[in-house]
C-alpha atoms as a PDB file:
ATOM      1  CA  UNK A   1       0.000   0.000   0.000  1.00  0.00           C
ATOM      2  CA  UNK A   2       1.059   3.552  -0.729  1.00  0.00           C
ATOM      3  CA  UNK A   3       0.453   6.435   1.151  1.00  0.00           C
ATOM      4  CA  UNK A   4       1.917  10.054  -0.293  1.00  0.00           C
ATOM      5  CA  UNK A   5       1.969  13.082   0.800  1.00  0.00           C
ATOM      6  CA  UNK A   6      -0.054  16.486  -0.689  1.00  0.00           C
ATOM      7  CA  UNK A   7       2.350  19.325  -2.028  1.00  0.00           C
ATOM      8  CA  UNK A   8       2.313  21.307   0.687  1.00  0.00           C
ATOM      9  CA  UNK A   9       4.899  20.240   3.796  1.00  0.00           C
ATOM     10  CA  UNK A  10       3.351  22.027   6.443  1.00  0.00           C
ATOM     11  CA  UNK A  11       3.408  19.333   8.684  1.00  0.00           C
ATOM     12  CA  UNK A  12       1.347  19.226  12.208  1.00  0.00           C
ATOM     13  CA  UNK A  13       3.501  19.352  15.280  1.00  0.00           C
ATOM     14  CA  UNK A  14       1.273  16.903  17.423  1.00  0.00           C
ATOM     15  CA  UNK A  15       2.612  15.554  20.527  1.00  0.00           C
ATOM     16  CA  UNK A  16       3.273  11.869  20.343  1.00  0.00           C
ATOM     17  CA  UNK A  17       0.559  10.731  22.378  1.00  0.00           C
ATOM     18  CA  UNK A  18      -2.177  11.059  20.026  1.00  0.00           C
ATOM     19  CA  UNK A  19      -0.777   9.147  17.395  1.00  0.00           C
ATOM     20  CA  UNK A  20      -1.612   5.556  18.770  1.00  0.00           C
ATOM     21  CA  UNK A  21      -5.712   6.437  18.456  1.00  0.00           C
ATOM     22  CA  UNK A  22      -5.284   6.828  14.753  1.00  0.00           C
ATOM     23  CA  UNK A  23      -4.576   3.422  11.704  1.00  0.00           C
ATOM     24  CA  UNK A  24      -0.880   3.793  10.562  1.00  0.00           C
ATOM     25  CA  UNK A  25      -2.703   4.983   7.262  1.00  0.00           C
ATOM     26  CA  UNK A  26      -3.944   8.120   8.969  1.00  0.00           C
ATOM     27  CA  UNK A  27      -1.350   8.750  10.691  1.00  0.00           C
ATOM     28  CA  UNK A  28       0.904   8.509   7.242  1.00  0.00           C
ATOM     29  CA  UNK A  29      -1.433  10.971   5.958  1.00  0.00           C
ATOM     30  CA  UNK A  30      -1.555  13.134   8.844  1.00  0.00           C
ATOM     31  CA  UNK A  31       2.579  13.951   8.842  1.00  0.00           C
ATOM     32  CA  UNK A  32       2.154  14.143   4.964  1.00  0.00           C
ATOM     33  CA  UNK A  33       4.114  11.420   4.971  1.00  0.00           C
ATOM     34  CA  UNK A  34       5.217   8.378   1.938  1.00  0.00           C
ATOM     35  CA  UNK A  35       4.810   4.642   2.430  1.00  0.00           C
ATOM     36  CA  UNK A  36       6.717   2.878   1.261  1.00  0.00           C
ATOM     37  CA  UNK A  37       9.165   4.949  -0.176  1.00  0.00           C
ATOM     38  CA  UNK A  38       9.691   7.444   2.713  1.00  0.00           C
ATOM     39  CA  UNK A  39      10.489  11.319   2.386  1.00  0.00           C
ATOM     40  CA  UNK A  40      12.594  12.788  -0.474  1.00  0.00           C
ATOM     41  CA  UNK A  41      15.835  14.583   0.467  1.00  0.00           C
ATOM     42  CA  UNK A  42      13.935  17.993  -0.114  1.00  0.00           C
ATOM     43  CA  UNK A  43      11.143  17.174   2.467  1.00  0.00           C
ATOM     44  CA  UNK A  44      13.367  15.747   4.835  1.00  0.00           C
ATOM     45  CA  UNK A  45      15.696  19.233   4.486  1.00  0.00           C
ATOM     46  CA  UNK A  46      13.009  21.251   4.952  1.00  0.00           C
ATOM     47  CA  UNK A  47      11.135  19.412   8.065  1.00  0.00           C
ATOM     48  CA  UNK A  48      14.898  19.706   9.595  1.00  0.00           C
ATOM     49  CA  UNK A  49      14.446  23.290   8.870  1.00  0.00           C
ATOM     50  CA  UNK A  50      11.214  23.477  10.619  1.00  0.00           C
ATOM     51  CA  UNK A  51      11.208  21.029  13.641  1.00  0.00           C
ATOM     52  CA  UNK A  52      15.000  21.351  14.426  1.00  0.00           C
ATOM     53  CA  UNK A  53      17.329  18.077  14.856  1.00  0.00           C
ATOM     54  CA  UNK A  54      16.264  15.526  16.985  1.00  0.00           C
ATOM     55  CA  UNK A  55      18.742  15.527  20.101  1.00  0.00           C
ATOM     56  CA  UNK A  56      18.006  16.575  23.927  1.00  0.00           C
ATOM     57  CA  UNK A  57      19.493  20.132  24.563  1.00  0.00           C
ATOM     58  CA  UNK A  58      18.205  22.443  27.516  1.00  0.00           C
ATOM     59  CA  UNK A  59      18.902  25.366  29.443  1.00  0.00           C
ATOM     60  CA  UNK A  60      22.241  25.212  31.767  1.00  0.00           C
ATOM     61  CA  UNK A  61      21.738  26.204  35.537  1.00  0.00           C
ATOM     62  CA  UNK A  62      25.001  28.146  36.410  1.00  0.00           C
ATOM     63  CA  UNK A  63      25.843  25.399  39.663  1.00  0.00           C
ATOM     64  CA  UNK A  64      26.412  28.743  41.485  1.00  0.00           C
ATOM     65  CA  UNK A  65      22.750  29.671  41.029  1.00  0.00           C
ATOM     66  CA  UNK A  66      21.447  25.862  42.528  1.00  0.00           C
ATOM     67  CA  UNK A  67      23.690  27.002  45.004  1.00  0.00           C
ATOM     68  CA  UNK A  68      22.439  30.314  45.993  1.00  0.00           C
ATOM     69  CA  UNK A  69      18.845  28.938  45.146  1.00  0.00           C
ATOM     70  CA  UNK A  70      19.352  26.582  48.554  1.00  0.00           C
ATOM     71  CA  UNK A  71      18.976  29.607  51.154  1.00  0.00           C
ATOM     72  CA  UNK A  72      16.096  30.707  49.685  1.00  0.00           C
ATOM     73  CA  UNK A  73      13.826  29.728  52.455  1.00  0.00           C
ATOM     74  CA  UNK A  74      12.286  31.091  55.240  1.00  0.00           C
ATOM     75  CA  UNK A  75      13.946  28.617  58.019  1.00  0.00           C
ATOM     76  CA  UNK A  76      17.348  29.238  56.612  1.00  0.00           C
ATOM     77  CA  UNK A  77      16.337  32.973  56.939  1.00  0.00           C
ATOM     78  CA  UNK A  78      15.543  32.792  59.922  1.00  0.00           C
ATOM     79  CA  UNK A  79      18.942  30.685  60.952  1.00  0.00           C
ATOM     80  CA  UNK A  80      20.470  33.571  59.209  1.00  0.00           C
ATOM     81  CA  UNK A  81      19.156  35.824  61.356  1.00  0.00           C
ATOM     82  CA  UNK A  82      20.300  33.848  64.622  1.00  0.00           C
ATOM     83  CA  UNK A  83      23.705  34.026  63.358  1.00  0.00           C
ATOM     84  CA  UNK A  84      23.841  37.747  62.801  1.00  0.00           C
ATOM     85  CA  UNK A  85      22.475  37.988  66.111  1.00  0.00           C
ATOM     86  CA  UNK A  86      24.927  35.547  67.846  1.00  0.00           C
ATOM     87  CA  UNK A  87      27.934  37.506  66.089  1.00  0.00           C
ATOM     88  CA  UNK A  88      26.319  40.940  66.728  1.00  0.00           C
ATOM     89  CA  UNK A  89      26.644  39.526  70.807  1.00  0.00           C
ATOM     90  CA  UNK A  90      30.040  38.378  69.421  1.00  0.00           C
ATOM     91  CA  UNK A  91      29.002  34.303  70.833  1.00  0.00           C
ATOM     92  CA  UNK A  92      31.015  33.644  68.136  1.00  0.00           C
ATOM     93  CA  UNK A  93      30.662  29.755  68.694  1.00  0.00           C
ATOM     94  CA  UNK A  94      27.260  29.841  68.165  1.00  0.00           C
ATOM     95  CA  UNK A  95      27.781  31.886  65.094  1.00  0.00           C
ATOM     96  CA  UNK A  96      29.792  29.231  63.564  1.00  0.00           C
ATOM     97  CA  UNK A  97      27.492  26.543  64.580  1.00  0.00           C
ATOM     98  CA  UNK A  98      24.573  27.257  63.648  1.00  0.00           C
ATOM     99  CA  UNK A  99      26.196  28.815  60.186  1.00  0.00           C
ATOM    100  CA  UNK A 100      27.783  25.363  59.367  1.00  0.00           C
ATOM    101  CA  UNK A 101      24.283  23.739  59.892  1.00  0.00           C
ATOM    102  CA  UNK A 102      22.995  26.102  57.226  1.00  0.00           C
ATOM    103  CA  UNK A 103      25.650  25.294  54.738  1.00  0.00           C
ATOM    104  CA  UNK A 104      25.628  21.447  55.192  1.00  0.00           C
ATOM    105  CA  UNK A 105      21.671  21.656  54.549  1.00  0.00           C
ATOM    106  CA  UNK A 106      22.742  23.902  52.057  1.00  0.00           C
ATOM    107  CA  UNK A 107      24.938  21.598  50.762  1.00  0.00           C
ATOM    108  CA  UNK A 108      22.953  18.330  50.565  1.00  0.00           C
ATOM    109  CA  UNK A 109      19.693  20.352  48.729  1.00  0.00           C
ATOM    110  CA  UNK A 110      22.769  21.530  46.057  1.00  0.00           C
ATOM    111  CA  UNK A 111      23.723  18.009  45.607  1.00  0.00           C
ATOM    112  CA  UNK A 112      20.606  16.220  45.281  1.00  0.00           C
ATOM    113  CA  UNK A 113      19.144  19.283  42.972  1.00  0.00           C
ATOM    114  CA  UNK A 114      22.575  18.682  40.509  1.00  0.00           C
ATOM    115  CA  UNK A 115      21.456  14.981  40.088  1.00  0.00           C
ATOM    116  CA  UNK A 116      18.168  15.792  39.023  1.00  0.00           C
ATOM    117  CA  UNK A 117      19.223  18.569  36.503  1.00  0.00           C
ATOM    118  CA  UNK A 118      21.002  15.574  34.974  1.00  0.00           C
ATOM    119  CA  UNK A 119      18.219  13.956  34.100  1.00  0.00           C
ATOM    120  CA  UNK A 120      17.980  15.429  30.283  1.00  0.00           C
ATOM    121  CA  UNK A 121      21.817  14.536  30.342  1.00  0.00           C
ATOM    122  CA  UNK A 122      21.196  10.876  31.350  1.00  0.00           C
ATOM    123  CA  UNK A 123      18.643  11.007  28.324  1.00  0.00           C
ATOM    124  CA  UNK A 124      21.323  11.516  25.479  1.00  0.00           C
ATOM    125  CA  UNK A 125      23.031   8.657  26.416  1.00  0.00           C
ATOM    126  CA  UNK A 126      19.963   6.431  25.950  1.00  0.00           C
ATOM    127  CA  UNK A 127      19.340   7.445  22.211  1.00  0.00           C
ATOM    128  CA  UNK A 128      20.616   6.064  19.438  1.00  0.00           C
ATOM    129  CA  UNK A 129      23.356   7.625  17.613  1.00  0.00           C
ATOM    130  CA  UNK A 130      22.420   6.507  14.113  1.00  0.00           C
ATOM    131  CA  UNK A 131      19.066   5.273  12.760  1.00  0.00           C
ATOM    132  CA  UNK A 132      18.737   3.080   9.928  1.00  0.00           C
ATOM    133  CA  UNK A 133      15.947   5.599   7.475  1.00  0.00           C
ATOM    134  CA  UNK A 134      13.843   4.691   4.418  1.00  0.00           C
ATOM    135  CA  UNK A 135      14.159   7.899   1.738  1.00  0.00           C
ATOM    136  CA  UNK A 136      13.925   8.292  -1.707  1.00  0.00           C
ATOM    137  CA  UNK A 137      12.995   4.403  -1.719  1.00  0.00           C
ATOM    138  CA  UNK A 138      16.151   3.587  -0.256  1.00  0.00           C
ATOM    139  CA  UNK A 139      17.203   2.289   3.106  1.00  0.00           C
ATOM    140  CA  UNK A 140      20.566   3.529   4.632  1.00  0.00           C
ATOM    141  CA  UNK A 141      22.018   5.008   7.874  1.00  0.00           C
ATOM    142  CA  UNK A 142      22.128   8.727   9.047  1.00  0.00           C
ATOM    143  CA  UNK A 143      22.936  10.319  12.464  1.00  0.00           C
ATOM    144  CA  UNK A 144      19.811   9.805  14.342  1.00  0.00           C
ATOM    145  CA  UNK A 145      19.752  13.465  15.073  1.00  0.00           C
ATOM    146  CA  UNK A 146      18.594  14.240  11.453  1.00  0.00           C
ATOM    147  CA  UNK A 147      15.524  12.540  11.753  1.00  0.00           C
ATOM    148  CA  UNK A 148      12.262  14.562  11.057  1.00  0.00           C
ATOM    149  CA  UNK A 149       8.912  13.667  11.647  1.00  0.00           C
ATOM    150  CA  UNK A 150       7.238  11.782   9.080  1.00  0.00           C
ATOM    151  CA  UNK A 151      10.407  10.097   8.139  1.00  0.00           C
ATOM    152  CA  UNK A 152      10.065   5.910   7.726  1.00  0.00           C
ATOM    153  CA  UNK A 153      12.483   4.218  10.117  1.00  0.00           C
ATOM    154  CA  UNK A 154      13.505   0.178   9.929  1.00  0.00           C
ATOM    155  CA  UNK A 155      13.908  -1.261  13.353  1.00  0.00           C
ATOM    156  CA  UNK A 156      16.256  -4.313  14.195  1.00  0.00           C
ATOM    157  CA  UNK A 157      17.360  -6.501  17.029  1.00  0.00           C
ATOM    158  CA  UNK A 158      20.265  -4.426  18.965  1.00  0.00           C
ATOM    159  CA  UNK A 159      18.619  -0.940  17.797  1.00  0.00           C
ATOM    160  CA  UNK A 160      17.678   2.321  20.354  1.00  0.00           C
ATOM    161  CA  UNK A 161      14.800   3.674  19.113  1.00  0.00           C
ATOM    162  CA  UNK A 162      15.804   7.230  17.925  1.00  0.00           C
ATOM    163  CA  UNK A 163      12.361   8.876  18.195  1.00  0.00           C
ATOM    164  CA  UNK A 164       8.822   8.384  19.149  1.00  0.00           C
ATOM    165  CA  UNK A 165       7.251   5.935  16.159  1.00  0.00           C
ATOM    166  CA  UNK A 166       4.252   4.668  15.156  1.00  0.00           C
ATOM    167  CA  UNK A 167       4.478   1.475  13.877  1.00  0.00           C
ATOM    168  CA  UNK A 168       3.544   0.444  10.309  1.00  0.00           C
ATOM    169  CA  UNK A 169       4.685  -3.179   9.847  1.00  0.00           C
ATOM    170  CA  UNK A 170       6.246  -5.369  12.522  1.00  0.00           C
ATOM    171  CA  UNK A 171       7.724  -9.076  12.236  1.00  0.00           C
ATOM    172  CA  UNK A 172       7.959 -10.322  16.590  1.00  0.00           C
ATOM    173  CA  UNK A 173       8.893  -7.036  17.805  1.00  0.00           C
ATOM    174  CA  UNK A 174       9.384  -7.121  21.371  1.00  0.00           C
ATOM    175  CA  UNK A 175      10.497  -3.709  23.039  1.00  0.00           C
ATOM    176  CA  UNK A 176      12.377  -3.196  26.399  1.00  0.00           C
ATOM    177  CA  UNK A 177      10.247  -0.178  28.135  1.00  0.00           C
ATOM    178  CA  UNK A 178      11.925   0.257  31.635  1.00  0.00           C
ATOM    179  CA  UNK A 179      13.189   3.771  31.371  1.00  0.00           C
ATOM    180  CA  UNK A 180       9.628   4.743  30.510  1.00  0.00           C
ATOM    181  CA  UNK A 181       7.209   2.426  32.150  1.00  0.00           C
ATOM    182  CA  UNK A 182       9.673   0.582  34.938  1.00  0.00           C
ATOM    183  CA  UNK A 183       8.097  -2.604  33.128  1.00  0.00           C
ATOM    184  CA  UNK A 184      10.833  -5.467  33.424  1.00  0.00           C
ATOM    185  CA  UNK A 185       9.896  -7.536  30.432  1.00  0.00           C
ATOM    186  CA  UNK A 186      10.159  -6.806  26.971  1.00  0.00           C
ATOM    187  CA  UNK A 187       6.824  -6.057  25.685  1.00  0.00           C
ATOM    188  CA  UNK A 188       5.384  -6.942  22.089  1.00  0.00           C
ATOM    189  CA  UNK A 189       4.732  -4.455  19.384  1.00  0.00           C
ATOM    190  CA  UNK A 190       2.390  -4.552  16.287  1.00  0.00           C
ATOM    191  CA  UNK A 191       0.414  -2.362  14.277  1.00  0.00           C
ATOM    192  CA  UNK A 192      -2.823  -2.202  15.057  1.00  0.00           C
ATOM    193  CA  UNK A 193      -5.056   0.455  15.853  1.00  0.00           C
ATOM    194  CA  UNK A 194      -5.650   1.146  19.275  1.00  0.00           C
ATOM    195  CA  UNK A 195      -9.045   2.913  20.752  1.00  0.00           C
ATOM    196  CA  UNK A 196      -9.969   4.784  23.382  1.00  0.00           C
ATOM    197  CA  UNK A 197      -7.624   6.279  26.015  1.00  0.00           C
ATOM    198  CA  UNK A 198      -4.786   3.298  26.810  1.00  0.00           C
ATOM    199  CA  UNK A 199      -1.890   4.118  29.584  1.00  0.00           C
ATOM    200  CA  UNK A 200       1.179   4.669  27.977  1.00  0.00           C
ATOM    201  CA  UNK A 201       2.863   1.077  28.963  1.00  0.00           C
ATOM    202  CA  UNK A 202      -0.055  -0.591  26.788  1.00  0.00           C
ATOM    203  CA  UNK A 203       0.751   1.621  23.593  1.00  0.00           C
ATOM    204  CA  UNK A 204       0.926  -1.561  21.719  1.00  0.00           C
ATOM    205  CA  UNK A 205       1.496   0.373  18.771  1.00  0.00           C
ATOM    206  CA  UNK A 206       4.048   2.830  19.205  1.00  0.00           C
ATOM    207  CA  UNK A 207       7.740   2.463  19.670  1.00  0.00           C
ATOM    208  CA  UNK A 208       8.947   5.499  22.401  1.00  0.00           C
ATOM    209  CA  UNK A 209      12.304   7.331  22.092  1.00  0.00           C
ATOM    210  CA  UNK A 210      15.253   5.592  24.732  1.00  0.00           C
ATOM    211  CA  UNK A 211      13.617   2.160  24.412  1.00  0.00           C
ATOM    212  CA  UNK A 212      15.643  -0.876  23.134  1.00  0.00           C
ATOM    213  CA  UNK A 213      14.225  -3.897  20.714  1.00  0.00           C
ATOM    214  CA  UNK A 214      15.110  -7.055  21.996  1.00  0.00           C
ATOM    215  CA  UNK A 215      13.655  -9.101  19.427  1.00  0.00           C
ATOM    216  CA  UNK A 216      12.287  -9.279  16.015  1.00  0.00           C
ATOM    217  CA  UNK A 217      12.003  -5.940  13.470  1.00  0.00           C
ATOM    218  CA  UNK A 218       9.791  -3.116  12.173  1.00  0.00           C
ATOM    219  CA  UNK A 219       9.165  -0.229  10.351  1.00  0.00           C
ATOM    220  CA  UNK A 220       7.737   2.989  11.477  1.00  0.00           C
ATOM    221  CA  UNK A 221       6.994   6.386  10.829  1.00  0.00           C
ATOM    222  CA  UNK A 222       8.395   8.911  12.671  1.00  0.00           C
ATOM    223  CA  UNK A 223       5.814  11.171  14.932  1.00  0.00           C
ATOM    224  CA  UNK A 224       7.904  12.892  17.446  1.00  0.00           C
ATOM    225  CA  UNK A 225      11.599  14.471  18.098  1.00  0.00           C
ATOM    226  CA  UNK A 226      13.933  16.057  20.306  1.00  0.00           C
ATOM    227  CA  UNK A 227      12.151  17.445  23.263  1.00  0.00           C
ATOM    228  CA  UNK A 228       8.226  16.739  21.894  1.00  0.00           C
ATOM    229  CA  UNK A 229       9.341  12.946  22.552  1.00  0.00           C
ATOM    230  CA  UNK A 230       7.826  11.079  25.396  1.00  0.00           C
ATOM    231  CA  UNK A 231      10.691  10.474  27.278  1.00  0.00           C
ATOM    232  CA  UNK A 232      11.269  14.161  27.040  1.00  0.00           C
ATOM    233  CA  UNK A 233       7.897  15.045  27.672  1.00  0.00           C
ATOM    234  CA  UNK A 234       7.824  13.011  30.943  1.00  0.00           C
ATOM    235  CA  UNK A 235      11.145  14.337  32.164  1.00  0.00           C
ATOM    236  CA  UNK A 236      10.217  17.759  31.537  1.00  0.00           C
ATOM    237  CA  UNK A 237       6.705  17.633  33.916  1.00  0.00           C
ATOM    238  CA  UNK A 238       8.422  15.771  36.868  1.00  0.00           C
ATOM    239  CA  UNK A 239      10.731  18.834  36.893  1.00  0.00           C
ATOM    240  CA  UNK A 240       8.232  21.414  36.386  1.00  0.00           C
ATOM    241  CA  UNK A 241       5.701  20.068  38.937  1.00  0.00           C
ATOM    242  CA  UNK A 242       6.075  19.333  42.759  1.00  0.00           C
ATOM    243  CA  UNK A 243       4.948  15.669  43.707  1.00  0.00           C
ATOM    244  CA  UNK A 244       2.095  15.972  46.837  1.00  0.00           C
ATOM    245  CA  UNK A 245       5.003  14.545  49.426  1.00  0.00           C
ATOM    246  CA  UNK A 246       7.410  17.640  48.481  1.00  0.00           C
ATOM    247  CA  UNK A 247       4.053  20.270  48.857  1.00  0.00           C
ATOM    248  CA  UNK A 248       3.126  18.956  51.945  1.00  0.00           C
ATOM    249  CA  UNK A 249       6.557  18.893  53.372  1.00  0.00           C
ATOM    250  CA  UNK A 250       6.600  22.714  52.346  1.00  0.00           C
ATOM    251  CA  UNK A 251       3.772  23.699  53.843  1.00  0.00           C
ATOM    252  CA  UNK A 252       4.802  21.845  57.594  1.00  0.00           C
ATOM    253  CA  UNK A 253       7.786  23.812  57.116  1.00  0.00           C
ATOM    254  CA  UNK A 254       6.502  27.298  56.360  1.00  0.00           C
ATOM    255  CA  UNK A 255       3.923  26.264  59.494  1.00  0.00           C
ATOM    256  CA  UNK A 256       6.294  25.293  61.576  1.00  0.00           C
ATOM    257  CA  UNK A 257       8.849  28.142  61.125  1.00  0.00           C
ATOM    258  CA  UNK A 258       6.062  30.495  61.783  1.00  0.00           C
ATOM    259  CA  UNK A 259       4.546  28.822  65.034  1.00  0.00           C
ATOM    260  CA  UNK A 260       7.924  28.823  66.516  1.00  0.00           C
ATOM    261  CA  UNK A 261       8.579  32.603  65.564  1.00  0.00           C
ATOM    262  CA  UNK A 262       5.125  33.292  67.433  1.00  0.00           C
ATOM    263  CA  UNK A 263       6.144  31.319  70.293  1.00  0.00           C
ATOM    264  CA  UNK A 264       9.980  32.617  70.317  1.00  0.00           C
ATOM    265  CA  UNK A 265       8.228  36.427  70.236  1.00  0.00           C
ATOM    266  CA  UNK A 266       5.744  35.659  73.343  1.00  0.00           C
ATOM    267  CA  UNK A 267       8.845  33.934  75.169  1.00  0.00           C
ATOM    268  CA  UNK A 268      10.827  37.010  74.836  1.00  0.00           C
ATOM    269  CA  UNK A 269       8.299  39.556  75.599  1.00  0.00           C
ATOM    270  CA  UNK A 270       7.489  37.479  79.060  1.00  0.00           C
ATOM    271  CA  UNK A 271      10.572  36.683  80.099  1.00  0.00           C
ATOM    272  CA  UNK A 272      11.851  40.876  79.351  1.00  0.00           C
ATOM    273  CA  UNK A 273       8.502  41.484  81.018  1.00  0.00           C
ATOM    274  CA  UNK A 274       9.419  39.474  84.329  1.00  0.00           C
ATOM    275  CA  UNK A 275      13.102  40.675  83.879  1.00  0.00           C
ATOM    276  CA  UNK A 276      14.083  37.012  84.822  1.00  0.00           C
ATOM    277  CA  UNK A 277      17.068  37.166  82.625  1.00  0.00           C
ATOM    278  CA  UNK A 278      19.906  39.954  81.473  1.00  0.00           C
ATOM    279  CA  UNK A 279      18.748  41.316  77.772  1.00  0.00           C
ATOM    280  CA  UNK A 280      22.355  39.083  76.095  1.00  0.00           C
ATOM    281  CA  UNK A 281      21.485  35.804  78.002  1.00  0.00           C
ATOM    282  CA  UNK A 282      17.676  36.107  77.460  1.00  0.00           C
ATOM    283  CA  UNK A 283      18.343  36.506  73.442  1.00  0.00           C
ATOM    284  CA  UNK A 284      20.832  33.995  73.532  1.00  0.00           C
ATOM    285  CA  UNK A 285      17.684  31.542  74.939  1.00  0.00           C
ATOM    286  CA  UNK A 286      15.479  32.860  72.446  1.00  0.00           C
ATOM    287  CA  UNK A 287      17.921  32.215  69.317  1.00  0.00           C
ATOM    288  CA  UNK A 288      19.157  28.809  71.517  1.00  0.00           C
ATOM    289  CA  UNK A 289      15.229  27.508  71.236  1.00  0.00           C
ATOM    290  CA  UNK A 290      14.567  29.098  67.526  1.00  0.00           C
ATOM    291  CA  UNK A 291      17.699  27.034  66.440  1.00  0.00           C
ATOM    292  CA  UNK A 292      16.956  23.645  68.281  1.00  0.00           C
ATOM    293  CA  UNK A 293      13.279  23.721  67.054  1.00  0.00           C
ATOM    294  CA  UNK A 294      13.675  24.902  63.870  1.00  0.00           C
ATOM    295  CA  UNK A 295      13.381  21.513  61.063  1.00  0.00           C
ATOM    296  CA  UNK A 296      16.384  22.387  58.936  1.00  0.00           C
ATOM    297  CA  UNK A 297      16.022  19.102  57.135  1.00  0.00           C
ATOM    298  CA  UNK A 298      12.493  20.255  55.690  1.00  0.00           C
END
């Protein structure tokens, strides 16, 4: 069966996701796409043109800014406080102290935040570096990073898949999800059209970006790259978006901090008001309490 695409080549930039609802047929027809012959060298220029090369870039943190980013919190401002006080008093000590407690927090919140930035970086080296393409009616190999939606890609035993597919023709493919789904076994792949809305680890018919074949081959038509990819995609909202755990934990914080400010302010009006203490030793109590209640781990 051919499919071939209309003169035009402006081509749909549909996330990947809503490709598996459609018959390979429509979704040929929807990326303007050629079965069996694949793209000519002047679509596949142009598409390149338009959708970029498919690779993984992003934005660089400066580390100095995760850094800096770490004291911006109200219990480490209020630590910071403590220690201007303690070194105003010159309890120099309890400056240091309670300073080195802010920069090992500080510390461990810069090195866990480094290892998730990595994430995107962890990506690259799970995609392929070349992918085996159908154009012109030929099938030969190209960096994977000039793929372009609506391209025709042959999968093999061994391969990465080099972008999000959906799969025309398949002889036993069997696909190792984990980095996507956490599924162990290999899972098996065909074409056939899938209805309604399915979780992603029962995409039957689709072949995601960082996934390995383990077994059997396949052709497909390319229908995302570069960051509109799943993996990507998926990556991209687990950074951008706070699980429930982490909002709750912010929220005892903030609630905490505050209750123990309230408390700290009644404590030091009282005790000034009985004049049970000298003003140094009764603020040296006060910070003494705000700095042994205070959750720095939050």
């Amino acid at each position: 069966m051919s499919t071939k695409s209309s003169e035009t080549d402006d081509v749909p930039l549909l996330n990947s996701s809503d490709f598996y609802q459609q018959s390979w047929t429509e979704t040929v027809d929807t990326l303007q796409g050629n079965f069996p012959d694949g793209l000519d060298t002047q679509q596949a220029t142009a598409r390149l043109e338009k959708f970029g090369y498919n690779e993984v870039t992003s934005k660089k943190t400066p580390k100095w800014q995760i850094f800096l980013r770490q004291f911006n919190n109200v219990i480490v401002y209020i630590l910071l406080v403590a220690v201007a006080l303690t070194l105003l008093m010159r309890h120099y000590s309890d400056a240091i102290v309670i300073g080195l407690v802010v920069i090992i927090n500080a510390l461990i919140g810069y090195m866990q935040e480094v290892n998730a930035s990595n994430a995107l970086d962890k990506i690259k080296s799970m995609l392929s570096v070349e992918a085996t393409v159908i154009r012109d009616g030929e099938r030969y190999d190209i960096p994977s990073r000039e793929l372009v939606p609506g391209d025709l890609v042959y999968l093999d035993a061994g391969d990465n898949v080099p972008a999000d597919l959906r799969i025309i023709d398949s002889d036993n493919l069997r696909i190792q999800e984990s980095s996507l789904t956490g599924e162990a076994d290999s899972v098996l792949k065909g074409n056939m059209l899938l209805v309604g809305q399915i979780p992603l680890a029962e995409r039957s018919n689709m072949a995601y970006a960082s996934t390995a074949v383990t077994n059997g081959s396949a052709t497909g038509i390319v229908v995302a790259t570069g960051l509109q990819t799943q993996i990507s995609q998926s990556v991209a909202d687990v950074s951008a978006q706070k699980t429930p755990l982490i909002r709750e934990l912010d929220s005892l914080g903030r609630g905490i901090s505050w209750l123990i400010i309230v408390i700290a302010v009644v404590m030091f009006g009282f005790g000034w008001f009985l004049q049970i203490y000298s003003l140094p030793t009764l603020v040296m109590a006060i910070i003494a309490m705000i700095v042994g209640s205070m959750p720095e781990g939050l």
